[in-house]
N, C-alpha and C. Protein backbone atom coordinates (compact mmCIF):
# COMPACT_ATOMS: atom_id res chain seq x y z
N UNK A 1 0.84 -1.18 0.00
CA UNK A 1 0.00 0.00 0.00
C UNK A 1 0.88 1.24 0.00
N UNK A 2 0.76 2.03 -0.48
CA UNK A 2 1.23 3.24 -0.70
C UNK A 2 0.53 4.44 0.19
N UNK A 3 2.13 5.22 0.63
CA UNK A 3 1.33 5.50 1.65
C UNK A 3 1.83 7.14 1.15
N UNK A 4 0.87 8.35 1.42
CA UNK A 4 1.61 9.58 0.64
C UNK A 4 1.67 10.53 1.74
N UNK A 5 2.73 11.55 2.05
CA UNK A 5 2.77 12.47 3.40
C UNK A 5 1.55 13.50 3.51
N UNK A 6 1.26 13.49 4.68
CA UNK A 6 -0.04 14.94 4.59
C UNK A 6 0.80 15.64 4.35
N UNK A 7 0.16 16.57 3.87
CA UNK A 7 0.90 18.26 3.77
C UNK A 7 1.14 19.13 4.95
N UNK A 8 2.27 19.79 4.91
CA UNK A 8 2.92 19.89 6.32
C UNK A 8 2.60 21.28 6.23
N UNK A 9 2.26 22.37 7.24
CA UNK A 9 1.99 23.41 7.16
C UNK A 9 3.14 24.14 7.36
N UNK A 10 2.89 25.62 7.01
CA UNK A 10 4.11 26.69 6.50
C UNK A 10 4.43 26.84 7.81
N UNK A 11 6.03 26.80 8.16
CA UNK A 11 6.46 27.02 8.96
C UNK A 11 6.93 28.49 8.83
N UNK A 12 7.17 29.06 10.20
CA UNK A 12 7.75 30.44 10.18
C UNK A 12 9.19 30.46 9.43
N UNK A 13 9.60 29.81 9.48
CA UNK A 13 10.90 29.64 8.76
C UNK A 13 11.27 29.51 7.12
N UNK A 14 10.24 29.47 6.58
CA UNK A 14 9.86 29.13 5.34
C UNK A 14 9.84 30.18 4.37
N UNK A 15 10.83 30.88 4.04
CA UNK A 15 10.99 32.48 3.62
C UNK A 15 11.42 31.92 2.40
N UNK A 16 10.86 32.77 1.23
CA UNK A 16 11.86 32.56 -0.04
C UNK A 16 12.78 33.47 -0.09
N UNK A 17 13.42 33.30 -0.72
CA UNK A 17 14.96 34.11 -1.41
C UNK A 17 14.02 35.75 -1.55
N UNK A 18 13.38 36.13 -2.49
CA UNK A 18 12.48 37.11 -2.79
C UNK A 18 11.77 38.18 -1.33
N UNK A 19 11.05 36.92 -0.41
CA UNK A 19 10.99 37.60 0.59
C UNK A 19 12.39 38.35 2.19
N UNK A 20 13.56 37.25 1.52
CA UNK A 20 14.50 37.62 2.64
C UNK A 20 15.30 38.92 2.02
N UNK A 21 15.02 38.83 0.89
CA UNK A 21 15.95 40.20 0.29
C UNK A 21 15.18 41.43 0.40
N UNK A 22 13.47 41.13 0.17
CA UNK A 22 12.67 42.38 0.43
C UNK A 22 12.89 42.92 2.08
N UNK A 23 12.76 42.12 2.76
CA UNK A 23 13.19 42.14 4.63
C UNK A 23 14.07 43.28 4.82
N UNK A 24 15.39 42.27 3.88
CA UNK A 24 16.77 43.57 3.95
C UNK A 24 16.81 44.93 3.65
N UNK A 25 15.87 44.69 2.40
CA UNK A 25 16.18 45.91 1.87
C UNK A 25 15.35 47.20 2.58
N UNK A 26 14.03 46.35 3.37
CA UNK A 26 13.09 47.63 4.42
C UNK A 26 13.93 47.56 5.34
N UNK A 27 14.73 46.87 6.09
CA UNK A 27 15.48 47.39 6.97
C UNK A 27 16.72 48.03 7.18
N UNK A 28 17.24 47.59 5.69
CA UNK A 28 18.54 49.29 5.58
C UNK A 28 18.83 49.95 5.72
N UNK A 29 17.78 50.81 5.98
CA UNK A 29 17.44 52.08 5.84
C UNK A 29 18.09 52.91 7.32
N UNK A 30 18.02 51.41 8.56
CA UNK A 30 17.33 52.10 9.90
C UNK A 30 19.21 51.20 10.59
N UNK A 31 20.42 50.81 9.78
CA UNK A 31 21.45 50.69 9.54
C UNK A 31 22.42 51.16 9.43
N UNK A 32 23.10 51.44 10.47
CA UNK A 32 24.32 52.77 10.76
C UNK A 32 25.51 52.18 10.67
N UNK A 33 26.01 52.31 9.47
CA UNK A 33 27.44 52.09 9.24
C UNK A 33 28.56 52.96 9.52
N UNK A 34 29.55 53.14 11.02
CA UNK A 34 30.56 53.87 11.26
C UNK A 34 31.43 54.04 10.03
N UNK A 35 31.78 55.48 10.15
CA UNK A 35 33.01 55.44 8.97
C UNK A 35 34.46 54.84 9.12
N UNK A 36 35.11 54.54 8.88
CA UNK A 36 36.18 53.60 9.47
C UNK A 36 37.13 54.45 8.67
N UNK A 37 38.49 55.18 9.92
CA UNK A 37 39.18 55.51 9.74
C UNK A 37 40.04 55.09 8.49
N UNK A 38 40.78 55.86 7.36
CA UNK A 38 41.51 55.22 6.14
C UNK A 38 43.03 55.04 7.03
N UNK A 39 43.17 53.82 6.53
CA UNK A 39 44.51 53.64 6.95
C UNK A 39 45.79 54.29 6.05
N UNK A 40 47.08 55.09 6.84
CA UNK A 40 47.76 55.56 6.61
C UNK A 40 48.80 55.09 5.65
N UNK A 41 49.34 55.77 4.28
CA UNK A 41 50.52 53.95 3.92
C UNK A 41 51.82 54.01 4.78
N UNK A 42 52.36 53.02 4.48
CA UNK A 42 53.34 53.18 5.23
C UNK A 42 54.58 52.57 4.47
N UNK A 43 55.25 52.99 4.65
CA UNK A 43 56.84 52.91 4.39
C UNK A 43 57.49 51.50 3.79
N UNK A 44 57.87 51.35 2.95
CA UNK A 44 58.39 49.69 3.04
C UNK A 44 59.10 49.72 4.32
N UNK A 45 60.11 50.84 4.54
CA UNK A 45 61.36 50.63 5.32
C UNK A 45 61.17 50.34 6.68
N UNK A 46 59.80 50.66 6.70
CA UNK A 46 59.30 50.45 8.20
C UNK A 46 58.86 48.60 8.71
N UNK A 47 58.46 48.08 6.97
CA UNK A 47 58.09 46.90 7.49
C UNK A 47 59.41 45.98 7.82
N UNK A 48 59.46 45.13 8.75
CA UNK A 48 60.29 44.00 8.65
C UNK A 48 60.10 43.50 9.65
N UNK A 49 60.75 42.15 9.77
CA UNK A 49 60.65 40.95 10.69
C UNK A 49 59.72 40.34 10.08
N UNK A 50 59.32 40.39 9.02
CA UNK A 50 58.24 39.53 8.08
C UNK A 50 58.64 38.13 7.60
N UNK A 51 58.43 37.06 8.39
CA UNK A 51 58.98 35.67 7.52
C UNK A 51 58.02 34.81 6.91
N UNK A 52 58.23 34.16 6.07
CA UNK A 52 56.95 33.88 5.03
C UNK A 52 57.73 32.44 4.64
N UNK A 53 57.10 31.51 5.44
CA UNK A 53 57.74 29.60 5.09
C UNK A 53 57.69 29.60 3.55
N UNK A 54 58.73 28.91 3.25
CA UNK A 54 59.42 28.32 1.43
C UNK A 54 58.14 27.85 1.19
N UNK A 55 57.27 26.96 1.77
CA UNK A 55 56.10 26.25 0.98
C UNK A 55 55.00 26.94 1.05
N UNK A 56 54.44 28.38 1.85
CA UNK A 56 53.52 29.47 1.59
C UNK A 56 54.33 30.40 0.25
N UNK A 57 55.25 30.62 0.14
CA UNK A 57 55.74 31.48 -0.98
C UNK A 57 55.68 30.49 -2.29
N UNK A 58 55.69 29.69 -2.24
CA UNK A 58 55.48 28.66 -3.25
C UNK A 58 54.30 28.68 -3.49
N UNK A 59 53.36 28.52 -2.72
CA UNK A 59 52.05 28.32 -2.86
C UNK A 59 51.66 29.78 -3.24
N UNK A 60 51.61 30.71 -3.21
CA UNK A 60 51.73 31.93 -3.59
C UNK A 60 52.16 32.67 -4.88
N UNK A 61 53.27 32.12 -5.01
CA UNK A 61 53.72 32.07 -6.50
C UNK A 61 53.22 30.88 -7.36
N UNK A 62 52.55 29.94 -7.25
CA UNK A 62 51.73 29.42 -7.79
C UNK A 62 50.30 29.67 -8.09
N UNK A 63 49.74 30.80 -7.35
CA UNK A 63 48.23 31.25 -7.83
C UNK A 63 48.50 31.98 -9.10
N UNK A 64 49.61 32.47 -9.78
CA UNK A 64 49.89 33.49 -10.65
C UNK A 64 48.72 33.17 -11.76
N UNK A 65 49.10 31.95 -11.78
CA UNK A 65 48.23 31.19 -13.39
C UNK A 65 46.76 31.08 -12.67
N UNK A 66 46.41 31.71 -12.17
CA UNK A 66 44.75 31.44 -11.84
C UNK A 66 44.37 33.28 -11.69
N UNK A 67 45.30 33.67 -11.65
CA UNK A 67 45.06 35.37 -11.49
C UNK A 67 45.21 35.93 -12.84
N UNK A 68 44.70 37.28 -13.04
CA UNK A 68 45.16 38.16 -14.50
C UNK A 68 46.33 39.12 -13.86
């Protein structure tokens, strides 16, 4: 015998894509983004003590061919 599921009722959780983006976009509005200080450049001469393991620089110089 074949047996078929009742139909399960809408859970609160049950949002489409369409409704979670409409959500966002009414609540944007009320969304306070601090300005975040620009960072200063700085010097090569200033950087050092920087060590970087043979097999991360490898791996590094190997993304070349996956980058433009």
């Amino acid at each position: 015998m074949t047996q078929y599921p009742a139909p399960r009722e809408p859970q609160e959780s049950d949002f489409s894509l369409a409704e979670l983006c409409g959500d966002g976009a009414r609540m944007a509005p009320h969304w306070v983004t601090p300005s975040a200080p620009e960072a200063a450049p700085v010097s090569p001469a200033l950087i050092h003590g920087v060590d970087v393991p043979a097999d991360s620089a490898r791996l590094i110089a190997a993304t070349s061919e996956y980058g433009a």
